[in-house]
C-alpha atoms as a PDB file:
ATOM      1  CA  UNK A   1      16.956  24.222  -6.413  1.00  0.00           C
ATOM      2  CA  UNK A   2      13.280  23.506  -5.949  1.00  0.00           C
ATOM      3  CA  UNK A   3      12.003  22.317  -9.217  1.00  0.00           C
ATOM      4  CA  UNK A   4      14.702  19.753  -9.440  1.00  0.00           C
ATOM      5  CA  UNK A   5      13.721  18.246  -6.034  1.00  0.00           C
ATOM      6  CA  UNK A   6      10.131  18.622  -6.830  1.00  0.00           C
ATOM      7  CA  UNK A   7      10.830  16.706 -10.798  1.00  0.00           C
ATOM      8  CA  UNK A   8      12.960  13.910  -8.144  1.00  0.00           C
ATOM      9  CA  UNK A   9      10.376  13.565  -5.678  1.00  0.00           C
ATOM     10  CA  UNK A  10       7.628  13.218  -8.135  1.00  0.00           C
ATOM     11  CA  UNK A  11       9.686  11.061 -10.020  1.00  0.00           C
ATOM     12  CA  UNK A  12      10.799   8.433  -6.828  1.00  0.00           C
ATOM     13  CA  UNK A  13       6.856   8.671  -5.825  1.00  0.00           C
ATOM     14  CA  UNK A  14       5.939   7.317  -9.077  1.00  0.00           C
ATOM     15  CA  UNK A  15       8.859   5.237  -9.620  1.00  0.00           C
ATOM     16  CA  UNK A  16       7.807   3.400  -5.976  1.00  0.00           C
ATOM     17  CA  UNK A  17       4.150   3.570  -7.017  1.00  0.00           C
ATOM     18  CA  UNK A  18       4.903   1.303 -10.267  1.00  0.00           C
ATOM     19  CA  UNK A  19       7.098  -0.782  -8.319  1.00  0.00           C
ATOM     20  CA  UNK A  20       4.114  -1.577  -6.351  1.00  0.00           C
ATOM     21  CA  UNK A  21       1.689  -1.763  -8.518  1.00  0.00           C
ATOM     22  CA  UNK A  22       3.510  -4.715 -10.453  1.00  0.00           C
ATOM     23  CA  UNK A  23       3.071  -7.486  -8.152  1.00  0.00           C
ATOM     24  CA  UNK A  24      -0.516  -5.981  -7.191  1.00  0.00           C
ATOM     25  CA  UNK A  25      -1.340  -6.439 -11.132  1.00  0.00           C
ATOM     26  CA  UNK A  26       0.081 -10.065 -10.857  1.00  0.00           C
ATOM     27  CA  UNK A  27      -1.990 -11.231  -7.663  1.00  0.00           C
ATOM     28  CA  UNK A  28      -4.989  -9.749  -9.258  1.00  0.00           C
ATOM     29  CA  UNK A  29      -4.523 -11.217 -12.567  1.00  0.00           C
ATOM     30  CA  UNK A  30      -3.722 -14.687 -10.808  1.00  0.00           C
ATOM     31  CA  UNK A  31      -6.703 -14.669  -8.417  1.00  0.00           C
ATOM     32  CA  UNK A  32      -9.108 -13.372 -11.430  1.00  0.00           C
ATOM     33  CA  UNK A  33      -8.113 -16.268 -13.617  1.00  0.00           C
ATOM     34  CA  UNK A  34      -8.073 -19.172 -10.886  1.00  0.00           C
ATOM     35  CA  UNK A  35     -10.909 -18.278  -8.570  1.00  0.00           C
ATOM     36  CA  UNK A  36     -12.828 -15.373 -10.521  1.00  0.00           C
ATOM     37  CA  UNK A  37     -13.510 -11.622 -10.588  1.00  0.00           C
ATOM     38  CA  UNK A  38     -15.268 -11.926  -7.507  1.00  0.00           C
ATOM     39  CA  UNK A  39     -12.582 -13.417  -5.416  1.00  0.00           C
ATOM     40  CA  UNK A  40     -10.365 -10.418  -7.046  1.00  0.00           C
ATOM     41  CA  UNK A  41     -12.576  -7.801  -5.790  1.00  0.00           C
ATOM     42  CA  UNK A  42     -13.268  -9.488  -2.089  1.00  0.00           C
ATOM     43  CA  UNK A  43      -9.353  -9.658  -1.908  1.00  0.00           C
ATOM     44  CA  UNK A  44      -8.874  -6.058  -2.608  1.00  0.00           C
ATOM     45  CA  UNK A  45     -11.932  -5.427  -0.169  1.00  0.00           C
ATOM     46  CA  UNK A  46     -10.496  -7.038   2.478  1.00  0.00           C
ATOM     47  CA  UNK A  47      -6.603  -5.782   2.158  1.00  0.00           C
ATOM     48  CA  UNK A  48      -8.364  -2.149   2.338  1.00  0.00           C
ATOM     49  CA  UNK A  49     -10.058  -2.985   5.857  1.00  0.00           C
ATOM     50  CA  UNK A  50      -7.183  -4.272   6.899  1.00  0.00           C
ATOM     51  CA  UNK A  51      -4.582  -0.815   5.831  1.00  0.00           C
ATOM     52  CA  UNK A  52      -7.982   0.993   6.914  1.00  0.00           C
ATOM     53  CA  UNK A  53      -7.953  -0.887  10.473  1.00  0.00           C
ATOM     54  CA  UNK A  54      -3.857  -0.158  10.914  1.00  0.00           C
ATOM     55  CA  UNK A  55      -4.427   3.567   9.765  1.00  0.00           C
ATOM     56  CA  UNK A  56      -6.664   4.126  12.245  1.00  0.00           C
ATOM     57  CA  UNK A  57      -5.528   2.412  15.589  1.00  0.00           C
ATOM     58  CA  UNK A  58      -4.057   4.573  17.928  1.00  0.00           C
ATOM     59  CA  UNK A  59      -0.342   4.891  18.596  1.00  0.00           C
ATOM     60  CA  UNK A  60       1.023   3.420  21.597  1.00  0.00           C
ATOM     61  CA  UNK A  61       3.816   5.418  23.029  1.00  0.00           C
ATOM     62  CA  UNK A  62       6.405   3.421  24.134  1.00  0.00           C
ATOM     63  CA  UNK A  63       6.755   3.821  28.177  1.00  0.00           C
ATOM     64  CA  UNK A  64       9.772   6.258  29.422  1.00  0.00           C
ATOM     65  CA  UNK A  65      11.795   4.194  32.302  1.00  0.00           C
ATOM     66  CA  UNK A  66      12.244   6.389  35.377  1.00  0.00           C
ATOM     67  CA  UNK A  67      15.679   6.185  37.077  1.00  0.00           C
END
């Protein structure tokens, strides 16, 4: 029924989320304690331009072949 796909859904999105967020966590904590907080923030900075920069070029449809 519904709530149990909504309880699975939220679950798996959170589930994936954590996932995620582990090696993110690591990287962070790496680049804060080799290079500084600054380097830490200028990373994140520049990994949202790029995921801001893929989210917003267009989509290229691929070309049909005639024949």
């Amino acid at each position: 029924s519904a709530p149990e796909k909504y309880a699975t859904a939220f679950g798996a999105f959170h589930t994936s989320a954590g996932i995620m967020l582990f090696p993110a966590s690591a990287i962070g904590g790496i680049l804060w304690d080799t290079a500084g907080p600054a380097s830490t923030f200028l990373y994140g900075s520049m990994l949202a331009l790029v995921a801001a920069f893929f989210f917003v070029i267009p989509v290229i449809p691929a070309k049909k072949s005639r024949g």
